[in-house]
Protein backbone atom coordinates (compact mmCIF):
# COMPACT_ATOMS: atom_id res chain seq x y z
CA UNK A 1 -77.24 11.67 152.65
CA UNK A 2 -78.39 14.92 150.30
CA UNK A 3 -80.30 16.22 153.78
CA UNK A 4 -77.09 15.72 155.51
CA UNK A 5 -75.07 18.10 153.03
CA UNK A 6 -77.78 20.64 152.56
CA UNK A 7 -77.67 21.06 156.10
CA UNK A 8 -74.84 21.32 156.58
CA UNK A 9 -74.09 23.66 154.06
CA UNK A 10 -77.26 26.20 155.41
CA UNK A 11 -75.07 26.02 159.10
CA UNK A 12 -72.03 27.14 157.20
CA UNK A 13 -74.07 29.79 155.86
CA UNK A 14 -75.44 31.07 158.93
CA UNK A 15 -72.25 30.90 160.45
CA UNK A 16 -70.36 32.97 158.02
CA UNK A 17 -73.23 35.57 158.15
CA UNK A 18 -72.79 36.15 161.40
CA UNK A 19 -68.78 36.26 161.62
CA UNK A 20 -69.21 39.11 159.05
CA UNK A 21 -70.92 41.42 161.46
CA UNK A 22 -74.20 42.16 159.71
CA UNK A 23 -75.86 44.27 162.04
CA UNK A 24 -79.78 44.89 161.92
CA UNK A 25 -82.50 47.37 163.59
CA UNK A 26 -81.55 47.84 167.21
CA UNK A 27 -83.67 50.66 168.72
CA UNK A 28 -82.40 49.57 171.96
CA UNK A 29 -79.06 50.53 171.24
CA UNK A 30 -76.46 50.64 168.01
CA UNK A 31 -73.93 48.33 167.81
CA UNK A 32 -70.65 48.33 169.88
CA UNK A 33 -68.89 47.74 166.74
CA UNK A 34 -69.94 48.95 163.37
CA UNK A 35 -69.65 46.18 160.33
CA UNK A 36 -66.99 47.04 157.92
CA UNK A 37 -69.00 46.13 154.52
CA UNK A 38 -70.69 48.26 152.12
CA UNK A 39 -74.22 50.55 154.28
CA UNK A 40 -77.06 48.40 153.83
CA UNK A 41 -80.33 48.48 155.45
CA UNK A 42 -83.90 49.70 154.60
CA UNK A 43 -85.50 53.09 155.02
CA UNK A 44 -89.30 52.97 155.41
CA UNK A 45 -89.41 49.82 154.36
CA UNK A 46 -87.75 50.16 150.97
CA UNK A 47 -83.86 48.53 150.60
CA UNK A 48 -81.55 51.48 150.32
CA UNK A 49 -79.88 49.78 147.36
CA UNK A 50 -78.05 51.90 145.21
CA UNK A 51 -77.45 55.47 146.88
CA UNK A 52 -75.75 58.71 146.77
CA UNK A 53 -74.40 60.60 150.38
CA UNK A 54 -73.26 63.92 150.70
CA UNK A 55 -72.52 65.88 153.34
CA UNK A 56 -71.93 69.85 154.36
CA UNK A 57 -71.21 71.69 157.13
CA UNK A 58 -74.89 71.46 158.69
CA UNK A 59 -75.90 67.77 157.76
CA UNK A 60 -74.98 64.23 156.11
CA UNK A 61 -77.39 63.50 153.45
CA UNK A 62 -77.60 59.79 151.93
CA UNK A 63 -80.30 58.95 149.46
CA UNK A 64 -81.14 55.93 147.08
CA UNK A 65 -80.63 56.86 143.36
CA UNK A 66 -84.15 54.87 143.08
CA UNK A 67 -86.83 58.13 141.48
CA UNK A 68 -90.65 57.80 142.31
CA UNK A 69 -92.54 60.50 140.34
CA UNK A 70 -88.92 62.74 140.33
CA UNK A 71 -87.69 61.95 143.76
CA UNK A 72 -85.49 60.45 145.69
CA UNK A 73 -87.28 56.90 146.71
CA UNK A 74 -86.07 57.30 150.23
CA UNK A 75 -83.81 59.56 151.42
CA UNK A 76 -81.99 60.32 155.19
CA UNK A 77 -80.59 63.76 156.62
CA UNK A 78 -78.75 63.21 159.79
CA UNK A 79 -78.20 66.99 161.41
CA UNK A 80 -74.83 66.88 162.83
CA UNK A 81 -72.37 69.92 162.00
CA UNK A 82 -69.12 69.87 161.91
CA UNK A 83 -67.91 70.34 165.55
CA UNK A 84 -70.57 66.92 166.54
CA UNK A 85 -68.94 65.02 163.40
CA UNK A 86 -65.79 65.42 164.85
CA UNK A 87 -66.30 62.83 167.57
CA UNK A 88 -68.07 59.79 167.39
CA UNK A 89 -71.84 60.01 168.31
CA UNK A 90 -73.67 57.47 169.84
CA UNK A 91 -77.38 58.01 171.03
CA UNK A 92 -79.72 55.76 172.21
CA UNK A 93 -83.62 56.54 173.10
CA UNK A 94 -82.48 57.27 176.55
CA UNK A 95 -79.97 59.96 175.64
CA UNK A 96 -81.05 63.81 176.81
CA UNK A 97 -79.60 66.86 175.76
CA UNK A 98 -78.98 68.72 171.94
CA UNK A 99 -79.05 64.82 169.71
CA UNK A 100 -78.62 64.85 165.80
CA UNK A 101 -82.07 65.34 164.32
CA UNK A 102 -82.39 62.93 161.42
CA UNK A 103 -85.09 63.85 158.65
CA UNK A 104 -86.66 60.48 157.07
CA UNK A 105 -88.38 61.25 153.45
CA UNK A 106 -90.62 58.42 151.67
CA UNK A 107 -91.72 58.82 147.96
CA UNK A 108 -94.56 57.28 147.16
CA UNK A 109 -96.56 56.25 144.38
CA UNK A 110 -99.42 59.03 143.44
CA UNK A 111 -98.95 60.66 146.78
CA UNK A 112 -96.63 63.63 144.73
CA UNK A 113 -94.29 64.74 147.19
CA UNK A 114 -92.63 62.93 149.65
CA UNK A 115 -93.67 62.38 153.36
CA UNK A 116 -91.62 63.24 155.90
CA UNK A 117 -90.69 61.87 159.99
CA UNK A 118 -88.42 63.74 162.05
CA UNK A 119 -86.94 62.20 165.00
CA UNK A 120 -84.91 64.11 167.49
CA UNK A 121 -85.09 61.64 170.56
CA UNK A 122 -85.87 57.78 170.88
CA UNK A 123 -83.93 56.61 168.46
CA UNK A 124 -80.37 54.70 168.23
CA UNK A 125 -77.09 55.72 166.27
CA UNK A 126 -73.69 55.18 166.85
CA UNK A 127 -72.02 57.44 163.60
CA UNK A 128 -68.25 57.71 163.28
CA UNK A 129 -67.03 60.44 160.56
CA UNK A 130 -63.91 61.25 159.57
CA UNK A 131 -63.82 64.11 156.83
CA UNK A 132 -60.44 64.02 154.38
CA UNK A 133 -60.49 66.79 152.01
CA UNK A 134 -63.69 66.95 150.03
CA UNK A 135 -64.59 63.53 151.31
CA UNK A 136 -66.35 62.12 154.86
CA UNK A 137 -65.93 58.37 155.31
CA UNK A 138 -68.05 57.18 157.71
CA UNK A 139 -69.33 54.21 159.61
CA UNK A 140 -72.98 54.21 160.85
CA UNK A 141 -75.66 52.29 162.53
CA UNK A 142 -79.02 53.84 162.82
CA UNK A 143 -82.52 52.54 164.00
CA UNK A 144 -85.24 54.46 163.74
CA UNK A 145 -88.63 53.44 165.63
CA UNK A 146 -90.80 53.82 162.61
CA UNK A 147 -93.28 51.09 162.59
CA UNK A 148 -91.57 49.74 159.42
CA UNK A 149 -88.15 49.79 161.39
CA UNK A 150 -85.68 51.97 159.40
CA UNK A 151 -82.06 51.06 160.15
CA UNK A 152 -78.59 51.15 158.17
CA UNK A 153 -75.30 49.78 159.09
CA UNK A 154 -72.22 49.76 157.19
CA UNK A 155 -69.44 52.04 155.58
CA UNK A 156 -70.09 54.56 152.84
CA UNK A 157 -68.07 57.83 151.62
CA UNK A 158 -70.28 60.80 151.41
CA UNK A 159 -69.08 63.75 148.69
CA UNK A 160 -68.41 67.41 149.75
CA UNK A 161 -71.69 69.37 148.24
């Protein structure tokens, strides 16, 4: 009879994970719709955990508050300037034309500074910013095809710097 519950109870589980929209790497293409919940996902491997975003005219920044030797752990610049934010963007590794660069940097241990992969094609993103006064909210999902599949999906508010 225990089997019977636990069962159960690891269905319900799955179940409810998947009515909340949790979204993961996609290279393919980003989600249609974008979960509502808190940005998750992993940069090079590492959870993004606790981070900071910012943004500017240029560029949305996000980066986890995580330090290896001084830096940020992992950190993300996505190159879209104001005019591009003001739309949503979606890309997928078959768009062409003038696509948000996005910047990955990867502290790690004894290697001093960080290393970093810049993709400007063959990747996925569907990014939906909306800036209100010194503040962007925005709703992303990004894959990138590094061979430790980078991806975040979620909401976050990113600070004027």
């Amino acid at each position: 009879m225990s089997r019977i519950l636990i069962t159960s109870m690891a269905l319900a589980l799955l179940a409810s994970a998947g009515n909340r929209g949790e979204v993961k790497w996609s290279i393919d293409a980003p989600a249609e719709k974008i979960p509502d919940g808190k940005l998750r996902g992993e940069i090079f491997g590492r959870d993004i955990g606790e981070f900071m975003a910012t943004f500017n005219d240029q560029a949305i920044t996000i980066q986890s508050k995580e330090k290896v030797e001084g830096w940020p752990a992992s950190k993300l610049i996505i190159f879209a300037d104001r005019d591009a934010r003001s739309k949503e963007i979606v890309v997928t590794p078959k768009s062409e034309g003038m696509l948000p660069h996005v910047h990955m940097n990867s502290a790690i241990e004894g290697r001093g500074f960080p290393g970093t992969l810049m993709y400007t094609e063959m990747y996925s993103m569907r990014l939906v910013a909306k800036e209100i006064g010194d503040s962007l909210d925005c709703q992303i999902h990004l894959s990138l095809p590094d061979y430790k599949h980078t991806f975040l999906a979620g909401r976050f508010t990113a600070k004027k710097n």
